[in-house]
PDB file of N, CA and C in Angstrom:
ATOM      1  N   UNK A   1      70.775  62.569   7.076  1.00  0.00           N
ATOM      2  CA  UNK A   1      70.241  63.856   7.484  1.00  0.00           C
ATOM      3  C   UNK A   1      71.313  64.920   7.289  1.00  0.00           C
ATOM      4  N   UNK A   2      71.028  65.675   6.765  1.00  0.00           N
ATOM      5  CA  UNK A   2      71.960  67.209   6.490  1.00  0.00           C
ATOM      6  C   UNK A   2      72.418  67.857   7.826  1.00  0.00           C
ATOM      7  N   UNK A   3      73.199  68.138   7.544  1.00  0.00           N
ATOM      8  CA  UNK A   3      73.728  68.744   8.853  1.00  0.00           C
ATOM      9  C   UNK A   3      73.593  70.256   8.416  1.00  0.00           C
ATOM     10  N   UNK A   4      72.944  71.177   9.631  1.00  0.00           N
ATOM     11  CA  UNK A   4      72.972  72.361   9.386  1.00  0.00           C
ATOM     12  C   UNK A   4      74.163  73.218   9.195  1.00  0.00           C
ATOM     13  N   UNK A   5      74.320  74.221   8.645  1.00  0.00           N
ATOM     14  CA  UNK A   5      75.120  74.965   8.697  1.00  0.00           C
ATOM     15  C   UNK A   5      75.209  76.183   9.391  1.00  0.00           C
ATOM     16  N   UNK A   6      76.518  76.303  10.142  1.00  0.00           N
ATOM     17  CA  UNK A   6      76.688  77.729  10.906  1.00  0.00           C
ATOM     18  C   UNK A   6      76.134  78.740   9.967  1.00  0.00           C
ATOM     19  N   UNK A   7      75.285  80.116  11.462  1.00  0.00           N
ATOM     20  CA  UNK A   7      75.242  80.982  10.929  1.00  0.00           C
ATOM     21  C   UNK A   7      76.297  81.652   9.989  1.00  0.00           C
ATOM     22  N   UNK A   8      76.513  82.815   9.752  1.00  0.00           N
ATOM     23  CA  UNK A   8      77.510  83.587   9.368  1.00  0.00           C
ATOM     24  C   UNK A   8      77.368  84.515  10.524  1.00  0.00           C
ATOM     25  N   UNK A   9      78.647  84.900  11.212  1.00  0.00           N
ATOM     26  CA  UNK A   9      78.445  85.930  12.343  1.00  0.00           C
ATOM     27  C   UNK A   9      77.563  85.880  13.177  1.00  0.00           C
ATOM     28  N   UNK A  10      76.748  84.909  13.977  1.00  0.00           N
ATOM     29  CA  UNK A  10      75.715  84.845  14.165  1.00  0.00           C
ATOM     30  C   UNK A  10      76.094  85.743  15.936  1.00  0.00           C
ATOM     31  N   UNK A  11      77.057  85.772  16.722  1.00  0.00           N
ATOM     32  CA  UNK A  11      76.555  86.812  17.785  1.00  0.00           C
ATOM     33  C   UNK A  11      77.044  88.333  17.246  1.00  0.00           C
ATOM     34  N   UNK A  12      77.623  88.842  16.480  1.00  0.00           N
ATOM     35  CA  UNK A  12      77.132  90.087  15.591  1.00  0.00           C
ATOM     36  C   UNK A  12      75.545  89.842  15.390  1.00  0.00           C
ATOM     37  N   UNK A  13      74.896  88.998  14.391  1.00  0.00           N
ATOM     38  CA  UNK A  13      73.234  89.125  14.303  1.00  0.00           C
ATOM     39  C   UNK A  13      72.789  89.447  16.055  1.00  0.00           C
ATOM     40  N   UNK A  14      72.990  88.542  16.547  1.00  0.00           N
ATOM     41  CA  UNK A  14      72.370  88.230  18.431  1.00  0.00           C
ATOM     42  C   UNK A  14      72.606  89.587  19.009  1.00  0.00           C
ATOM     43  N   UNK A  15      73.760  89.965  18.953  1.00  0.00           N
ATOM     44  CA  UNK A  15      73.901  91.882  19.253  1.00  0.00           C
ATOM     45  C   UNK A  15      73.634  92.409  18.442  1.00  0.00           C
ATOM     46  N   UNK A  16      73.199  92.826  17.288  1.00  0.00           N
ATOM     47  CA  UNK A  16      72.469  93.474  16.478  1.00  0.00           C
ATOM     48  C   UNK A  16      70.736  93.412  16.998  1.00  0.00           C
ATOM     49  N   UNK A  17      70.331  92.499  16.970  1.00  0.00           N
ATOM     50  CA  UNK A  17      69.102  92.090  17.387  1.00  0.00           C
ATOM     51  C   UNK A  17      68.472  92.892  19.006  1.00  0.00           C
ATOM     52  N   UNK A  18      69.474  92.335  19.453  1.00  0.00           N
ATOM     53  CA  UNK A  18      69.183  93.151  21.189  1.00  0.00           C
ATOM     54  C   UNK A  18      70.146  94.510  21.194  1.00  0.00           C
ATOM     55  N   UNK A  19      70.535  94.912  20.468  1.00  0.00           N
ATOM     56  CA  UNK A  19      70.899  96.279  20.748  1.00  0.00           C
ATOM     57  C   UNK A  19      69.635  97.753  20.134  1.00  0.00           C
ATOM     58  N   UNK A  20      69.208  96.757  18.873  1.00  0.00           N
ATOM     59  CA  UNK A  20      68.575  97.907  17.774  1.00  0.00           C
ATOM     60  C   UNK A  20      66.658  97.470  18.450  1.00  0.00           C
ATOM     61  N   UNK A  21      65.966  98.657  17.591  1.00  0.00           N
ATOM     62  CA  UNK A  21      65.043  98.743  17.613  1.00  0.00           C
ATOM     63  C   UNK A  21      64.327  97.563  16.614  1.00  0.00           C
ATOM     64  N   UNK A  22      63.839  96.561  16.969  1.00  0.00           N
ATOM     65  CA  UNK A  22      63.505  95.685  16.026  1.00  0.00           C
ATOM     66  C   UNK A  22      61.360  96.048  16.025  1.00  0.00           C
ATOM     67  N   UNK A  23      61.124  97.041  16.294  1.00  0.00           N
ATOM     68  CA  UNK A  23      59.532  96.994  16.252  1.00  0.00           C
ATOM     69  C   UNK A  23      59.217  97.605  14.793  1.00  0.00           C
ATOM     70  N   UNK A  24      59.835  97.761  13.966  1.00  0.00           N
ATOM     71  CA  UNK A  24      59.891  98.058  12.449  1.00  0.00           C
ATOM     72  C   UNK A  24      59.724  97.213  11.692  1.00  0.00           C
ATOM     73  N   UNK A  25      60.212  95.852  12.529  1.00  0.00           N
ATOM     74  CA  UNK A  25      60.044  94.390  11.416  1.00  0.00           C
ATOM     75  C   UNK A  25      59.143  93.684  11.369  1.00  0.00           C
ATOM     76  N   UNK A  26      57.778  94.336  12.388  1.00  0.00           N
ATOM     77  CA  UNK A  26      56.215  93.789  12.995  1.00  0.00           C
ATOM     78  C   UNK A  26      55.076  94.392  12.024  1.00  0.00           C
ATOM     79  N   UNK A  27      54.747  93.876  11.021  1.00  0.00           N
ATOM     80  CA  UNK A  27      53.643  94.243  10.461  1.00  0.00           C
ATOM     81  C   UNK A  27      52.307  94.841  11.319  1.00  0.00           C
ATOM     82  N   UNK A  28      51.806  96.323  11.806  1.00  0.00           N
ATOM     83  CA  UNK A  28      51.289  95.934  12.355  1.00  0.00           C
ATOM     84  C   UNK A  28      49.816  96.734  11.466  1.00  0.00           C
ATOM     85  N   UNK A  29      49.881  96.063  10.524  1.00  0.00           N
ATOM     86  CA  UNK A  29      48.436  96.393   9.691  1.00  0.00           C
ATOM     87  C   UNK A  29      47.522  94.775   9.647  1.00  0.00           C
ATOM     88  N   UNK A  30      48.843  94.131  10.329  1.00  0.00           N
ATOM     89  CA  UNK A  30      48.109  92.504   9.865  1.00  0.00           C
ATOM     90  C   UNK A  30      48.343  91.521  10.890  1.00  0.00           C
ATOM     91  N   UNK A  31      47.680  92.106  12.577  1.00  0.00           N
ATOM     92  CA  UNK A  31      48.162  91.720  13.905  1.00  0.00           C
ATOM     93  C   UNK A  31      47.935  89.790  13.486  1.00  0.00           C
ATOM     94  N   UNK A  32      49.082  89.099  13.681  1.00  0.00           N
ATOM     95  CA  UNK A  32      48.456  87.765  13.799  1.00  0.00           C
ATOM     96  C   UNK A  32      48.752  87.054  15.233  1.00  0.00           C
ATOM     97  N   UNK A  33      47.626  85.835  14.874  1.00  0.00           N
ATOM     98  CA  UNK A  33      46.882  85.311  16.066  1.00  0.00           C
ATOM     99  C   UNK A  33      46.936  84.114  16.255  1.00  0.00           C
ATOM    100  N   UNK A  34      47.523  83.515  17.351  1.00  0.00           N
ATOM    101  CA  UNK A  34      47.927  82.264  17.780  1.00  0.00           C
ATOM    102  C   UNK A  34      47.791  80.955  16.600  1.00  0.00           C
ATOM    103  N   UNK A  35      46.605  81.026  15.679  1.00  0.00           N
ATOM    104  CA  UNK A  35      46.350  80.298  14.834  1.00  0.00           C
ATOM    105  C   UNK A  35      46.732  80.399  13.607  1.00  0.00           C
ATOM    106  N   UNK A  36      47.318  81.681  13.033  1.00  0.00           N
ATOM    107  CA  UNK A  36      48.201  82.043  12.151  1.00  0.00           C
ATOM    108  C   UNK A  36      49.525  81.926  11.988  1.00  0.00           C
ATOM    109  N   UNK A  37      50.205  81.250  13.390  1.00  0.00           N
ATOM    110  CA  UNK A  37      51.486  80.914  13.686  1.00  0.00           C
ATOM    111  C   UNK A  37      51.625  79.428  14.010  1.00  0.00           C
ATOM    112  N   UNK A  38      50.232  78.868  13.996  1.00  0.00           N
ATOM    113  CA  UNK A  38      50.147  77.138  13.802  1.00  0.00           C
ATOM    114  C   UNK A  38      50.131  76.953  15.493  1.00  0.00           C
ATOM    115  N   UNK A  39      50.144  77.549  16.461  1.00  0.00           N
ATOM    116  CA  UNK A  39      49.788  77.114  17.859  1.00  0.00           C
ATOM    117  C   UNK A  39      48.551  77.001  18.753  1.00  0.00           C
ATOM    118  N   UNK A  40      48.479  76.414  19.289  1.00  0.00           N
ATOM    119  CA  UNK A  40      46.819  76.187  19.628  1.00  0.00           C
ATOM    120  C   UNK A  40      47.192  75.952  21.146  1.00  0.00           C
ATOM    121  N   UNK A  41      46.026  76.738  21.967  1.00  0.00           N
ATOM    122  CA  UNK A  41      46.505  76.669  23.640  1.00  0.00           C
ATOM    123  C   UNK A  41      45.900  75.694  23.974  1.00  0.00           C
ATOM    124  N   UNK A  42      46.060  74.256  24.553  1.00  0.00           N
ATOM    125  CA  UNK A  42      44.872  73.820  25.209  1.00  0.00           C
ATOM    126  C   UNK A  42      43.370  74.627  25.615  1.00  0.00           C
ATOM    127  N   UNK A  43      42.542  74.241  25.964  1.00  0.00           N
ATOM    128  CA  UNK A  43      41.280  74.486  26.729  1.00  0.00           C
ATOM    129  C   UNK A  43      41.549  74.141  28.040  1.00  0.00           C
ATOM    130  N   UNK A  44      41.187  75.135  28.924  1.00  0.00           N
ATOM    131  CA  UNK A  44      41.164  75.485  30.244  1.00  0.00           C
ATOM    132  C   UNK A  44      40.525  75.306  31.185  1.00  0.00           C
ATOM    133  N   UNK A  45      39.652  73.970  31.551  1.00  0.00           N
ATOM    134  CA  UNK A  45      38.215  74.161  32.233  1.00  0.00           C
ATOM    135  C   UNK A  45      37.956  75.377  33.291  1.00  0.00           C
ATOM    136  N   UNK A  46      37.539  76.025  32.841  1.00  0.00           N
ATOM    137  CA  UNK A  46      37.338  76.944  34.167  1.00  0.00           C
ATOM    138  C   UNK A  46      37.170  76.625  35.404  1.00  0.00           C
ATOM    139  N   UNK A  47      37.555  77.264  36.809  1.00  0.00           N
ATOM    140  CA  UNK A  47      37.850  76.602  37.934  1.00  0.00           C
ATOM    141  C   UNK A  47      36.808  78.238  38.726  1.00  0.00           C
ATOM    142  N   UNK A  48      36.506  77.885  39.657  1.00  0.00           N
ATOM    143  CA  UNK A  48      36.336  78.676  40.456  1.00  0.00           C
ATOM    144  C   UNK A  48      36.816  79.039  41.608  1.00  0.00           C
ATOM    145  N   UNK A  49      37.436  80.011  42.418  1.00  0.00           N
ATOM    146  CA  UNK A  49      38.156  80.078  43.908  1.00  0.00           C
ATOM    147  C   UNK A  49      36.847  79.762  44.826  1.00  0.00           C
ATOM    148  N   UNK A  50      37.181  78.992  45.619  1.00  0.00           N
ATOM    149  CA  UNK A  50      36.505  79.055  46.985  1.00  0.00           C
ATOM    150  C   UNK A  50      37.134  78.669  48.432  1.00  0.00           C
ATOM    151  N   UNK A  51      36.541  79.200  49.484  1.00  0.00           N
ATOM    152  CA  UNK A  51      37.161  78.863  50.370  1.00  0.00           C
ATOM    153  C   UNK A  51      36.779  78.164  51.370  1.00  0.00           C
ATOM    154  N   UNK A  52      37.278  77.752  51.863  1.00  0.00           N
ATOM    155  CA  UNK A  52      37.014  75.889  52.835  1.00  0.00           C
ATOM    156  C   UNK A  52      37.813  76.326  54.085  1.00  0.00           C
ATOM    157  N   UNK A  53      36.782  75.803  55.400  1.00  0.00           N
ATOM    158  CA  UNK A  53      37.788  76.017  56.635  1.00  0.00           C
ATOM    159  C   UNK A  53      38.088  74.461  56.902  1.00  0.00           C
ATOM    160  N   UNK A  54      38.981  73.855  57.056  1.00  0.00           N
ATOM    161  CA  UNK A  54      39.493  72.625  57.276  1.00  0.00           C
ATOM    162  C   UNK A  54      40.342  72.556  58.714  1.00  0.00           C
ATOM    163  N   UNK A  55      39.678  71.276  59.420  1.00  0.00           N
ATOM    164  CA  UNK A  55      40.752  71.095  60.688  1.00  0.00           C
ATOM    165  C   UNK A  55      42.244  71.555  60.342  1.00  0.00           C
ATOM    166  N   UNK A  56      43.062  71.571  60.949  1.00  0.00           N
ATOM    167  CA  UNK A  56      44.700  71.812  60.427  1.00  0.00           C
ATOM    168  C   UNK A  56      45.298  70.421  60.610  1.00  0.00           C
ATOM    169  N   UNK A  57      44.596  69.568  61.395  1.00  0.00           N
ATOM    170  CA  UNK A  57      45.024  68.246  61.437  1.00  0.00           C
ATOM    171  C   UNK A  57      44.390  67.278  60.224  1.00  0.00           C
ATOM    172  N   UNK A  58      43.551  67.307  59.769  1.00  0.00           N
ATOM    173  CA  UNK A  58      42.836  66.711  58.652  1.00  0.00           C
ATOM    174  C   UNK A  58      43.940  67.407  57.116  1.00  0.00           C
ATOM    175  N   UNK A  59      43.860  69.205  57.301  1.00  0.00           N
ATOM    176  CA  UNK A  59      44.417  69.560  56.206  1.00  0.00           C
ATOM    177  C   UNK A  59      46.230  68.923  56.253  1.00  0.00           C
ATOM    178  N   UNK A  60      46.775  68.827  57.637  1.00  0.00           N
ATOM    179  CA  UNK A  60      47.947  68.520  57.217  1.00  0.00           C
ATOM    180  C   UNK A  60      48.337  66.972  56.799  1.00  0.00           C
ATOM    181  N   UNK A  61      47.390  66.248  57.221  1.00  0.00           N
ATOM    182  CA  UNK A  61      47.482  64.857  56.736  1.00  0.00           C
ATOM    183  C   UNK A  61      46.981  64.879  55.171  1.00  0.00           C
ATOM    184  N   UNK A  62      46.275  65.746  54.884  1.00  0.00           N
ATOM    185  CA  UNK A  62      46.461  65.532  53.235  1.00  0.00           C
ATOM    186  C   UNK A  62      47.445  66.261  52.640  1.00  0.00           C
ATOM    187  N   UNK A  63      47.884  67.461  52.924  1.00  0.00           N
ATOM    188  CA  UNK A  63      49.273  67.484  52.521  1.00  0.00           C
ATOM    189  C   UNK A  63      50.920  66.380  52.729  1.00  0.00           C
ATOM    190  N   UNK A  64      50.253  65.470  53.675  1.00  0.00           N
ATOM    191  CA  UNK A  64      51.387  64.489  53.985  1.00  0.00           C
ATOM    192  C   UNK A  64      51.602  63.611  52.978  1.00  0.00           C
ATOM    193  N   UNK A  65      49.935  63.289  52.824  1.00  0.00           N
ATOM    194  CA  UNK A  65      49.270  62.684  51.355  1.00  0.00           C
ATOM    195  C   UNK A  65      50.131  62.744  50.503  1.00  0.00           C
ATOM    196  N   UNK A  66      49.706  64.181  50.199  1.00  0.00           N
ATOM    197  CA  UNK A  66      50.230  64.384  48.907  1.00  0.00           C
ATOM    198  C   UNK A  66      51.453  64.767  48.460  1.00  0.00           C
ATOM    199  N   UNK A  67      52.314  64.683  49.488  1.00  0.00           N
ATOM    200  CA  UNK A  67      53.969  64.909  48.904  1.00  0.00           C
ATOM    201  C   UNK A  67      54.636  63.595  49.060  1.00  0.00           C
ATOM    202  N   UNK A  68      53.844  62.297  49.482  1.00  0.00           N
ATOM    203  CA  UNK A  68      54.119  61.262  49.439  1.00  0.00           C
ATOM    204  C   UNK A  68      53.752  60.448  48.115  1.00  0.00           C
ATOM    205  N   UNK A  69      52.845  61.116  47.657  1.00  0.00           N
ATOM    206  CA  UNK A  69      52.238  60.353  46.219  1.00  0.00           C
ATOM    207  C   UNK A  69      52.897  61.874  44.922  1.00  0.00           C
ATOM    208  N   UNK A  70      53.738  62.886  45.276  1.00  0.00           N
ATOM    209  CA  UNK A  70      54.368  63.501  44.784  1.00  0.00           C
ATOM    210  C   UNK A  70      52.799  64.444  43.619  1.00  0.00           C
ATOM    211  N   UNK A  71      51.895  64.937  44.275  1.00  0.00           N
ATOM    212  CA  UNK A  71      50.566  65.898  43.700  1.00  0.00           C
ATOM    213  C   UNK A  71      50.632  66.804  45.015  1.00  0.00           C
ATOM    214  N   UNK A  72      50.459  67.911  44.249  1.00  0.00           N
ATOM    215  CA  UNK A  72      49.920  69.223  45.085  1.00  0.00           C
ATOM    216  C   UNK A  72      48.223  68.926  45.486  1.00  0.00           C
ATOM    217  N   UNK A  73      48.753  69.275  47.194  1.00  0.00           N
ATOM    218  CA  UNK A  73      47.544  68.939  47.925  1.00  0.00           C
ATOM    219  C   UNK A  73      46.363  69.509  47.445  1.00  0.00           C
ATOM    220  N   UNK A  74      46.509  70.548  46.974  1.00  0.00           N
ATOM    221  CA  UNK A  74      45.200  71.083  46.198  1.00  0.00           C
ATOM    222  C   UNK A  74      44.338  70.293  45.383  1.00  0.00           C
ATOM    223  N   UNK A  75      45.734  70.051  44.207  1.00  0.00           N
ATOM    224  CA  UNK A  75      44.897  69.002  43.035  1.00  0.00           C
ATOM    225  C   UNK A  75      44.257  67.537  44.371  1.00  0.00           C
ATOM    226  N   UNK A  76      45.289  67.139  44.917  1.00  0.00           N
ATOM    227  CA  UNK A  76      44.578  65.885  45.800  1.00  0.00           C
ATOM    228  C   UNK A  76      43.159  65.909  46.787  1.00  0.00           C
ATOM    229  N   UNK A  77      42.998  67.297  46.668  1.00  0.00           N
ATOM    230  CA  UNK A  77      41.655  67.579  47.541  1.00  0.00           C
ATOM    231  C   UNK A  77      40.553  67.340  46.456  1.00  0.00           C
ATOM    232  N   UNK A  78      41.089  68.320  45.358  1.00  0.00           N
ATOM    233  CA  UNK A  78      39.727  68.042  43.755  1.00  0.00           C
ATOM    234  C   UNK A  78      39.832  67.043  43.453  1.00  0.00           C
ATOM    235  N   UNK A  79      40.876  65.883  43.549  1.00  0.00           N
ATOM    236  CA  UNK A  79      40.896  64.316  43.215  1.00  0.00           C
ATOM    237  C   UNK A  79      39.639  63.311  44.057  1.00  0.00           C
ATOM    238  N   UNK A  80      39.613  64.043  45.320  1.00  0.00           N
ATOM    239  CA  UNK A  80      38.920  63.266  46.188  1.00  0.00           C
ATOM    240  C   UNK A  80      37.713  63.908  46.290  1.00  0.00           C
ATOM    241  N   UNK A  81      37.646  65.487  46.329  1.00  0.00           N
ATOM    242  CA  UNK A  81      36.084  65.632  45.806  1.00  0.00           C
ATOM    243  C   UNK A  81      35.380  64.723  44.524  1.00  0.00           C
ATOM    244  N   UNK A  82      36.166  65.016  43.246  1.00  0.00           N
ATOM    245  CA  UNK A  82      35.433  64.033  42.491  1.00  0.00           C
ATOM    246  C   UNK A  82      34.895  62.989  42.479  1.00  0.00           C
ATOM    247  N   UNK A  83      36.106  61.792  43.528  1.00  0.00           N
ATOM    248  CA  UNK A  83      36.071  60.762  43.255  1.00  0.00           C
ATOM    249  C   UNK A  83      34.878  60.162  44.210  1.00  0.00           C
ATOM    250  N   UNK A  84      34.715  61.608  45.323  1.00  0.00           N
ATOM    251  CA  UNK A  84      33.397  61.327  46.350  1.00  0.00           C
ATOM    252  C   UNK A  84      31.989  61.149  45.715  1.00  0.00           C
ATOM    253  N   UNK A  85      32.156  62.455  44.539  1.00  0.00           N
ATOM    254  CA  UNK A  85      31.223  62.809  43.887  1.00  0.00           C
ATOM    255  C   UNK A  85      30.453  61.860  43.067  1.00  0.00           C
ATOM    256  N   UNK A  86      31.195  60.914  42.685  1.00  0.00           N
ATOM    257  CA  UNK A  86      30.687  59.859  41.759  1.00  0.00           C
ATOM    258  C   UNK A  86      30.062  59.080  42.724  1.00  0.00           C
ATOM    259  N   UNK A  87      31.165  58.290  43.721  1.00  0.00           N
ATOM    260  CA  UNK A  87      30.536  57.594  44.544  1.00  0.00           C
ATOM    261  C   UNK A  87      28.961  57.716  44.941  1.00  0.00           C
ATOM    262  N   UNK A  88      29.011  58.850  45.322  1.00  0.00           N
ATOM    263  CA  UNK A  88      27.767  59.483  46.007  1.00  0.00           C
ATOM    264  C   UNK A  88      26.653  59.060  44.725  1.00  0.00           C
ATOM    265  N   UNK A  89      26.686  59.852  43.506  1.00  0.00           N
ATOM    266  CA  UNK A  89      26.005  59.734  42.544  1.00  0.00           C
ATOM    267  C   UNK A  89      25.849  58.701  42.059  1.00  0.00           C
ATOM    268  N   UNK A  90      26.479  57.246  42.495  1.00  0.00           N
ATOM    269  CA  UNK A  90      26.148  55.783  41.923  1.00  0.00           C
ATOM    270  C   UNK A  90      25.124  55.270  43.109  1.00  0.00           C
ATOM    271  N   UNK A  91      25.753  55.811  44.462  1.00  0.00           N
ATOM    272  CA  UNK A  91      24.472  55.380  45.874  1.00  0.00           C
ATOM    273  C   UNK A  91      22.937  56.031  45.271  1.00  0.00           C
ATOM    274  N   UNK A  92      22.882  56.796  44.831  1.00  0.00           N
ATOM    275  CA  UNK A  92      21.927  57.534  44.534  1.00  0.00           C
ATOM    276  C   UNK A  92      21.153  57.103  43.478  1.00  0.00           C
ATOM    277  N   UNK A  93      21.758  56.152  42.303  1.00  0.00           N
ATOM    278  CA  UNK A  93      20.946  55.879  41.516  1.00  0.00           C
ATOM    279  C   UNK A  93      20.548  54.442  41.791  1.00  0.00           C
ATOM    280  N   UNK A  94      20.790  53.831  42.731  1.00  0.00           N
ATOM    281  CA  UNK A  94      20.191  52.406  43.429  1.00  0.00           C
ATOM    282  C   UNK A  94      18.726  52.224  43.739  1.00  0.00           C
TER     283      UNK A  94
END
């Protein structure tokens, strides 16, 4: 494998760079777009906010939960909704 070679001057370039106006070197007749630079964001399932009143004794035992199994109690609450959810939906098709 080749070994790269040093810049030439490269913190002259690095202060050149952050000192000057570099918005001259941005084409902007030809804005490009995440897919023109070869990156792709995952997909996001959309989530919705809602709000839940929970004992403080129920909610703090799942936060005990969950810094013991090292997951944010949040995700461990949607872990166990789901995993209710199925349940439920297999009683149901009996």
């Amino acid at each position: 494998m080749k070994k790269s070679r040093p810049l030439k001057q490269p913190k002259k370039k690095i202060t050149e760079y952050d000192t000057q106006d570099t918005t001259s070197m941005i084409d902007t007749s030809r804005p490009l777009r995440f897919e023109d630079l070869g990156v792709r964001l995952p997909s996001v399932p959309s989530t919705q906010v809602i709000s839940i009143r929970l004992p403080s004794e129920l909610l703090n035992e799942i936060k005990a939960l969950g810094s013991q199994q090292d997951i944010p109690y949040q995700a461990l609450i949607k872990l166990f909704l789901a995993q209710s959810l199925v349940q439920t939906k297999k009683k149901l098709e009996r």
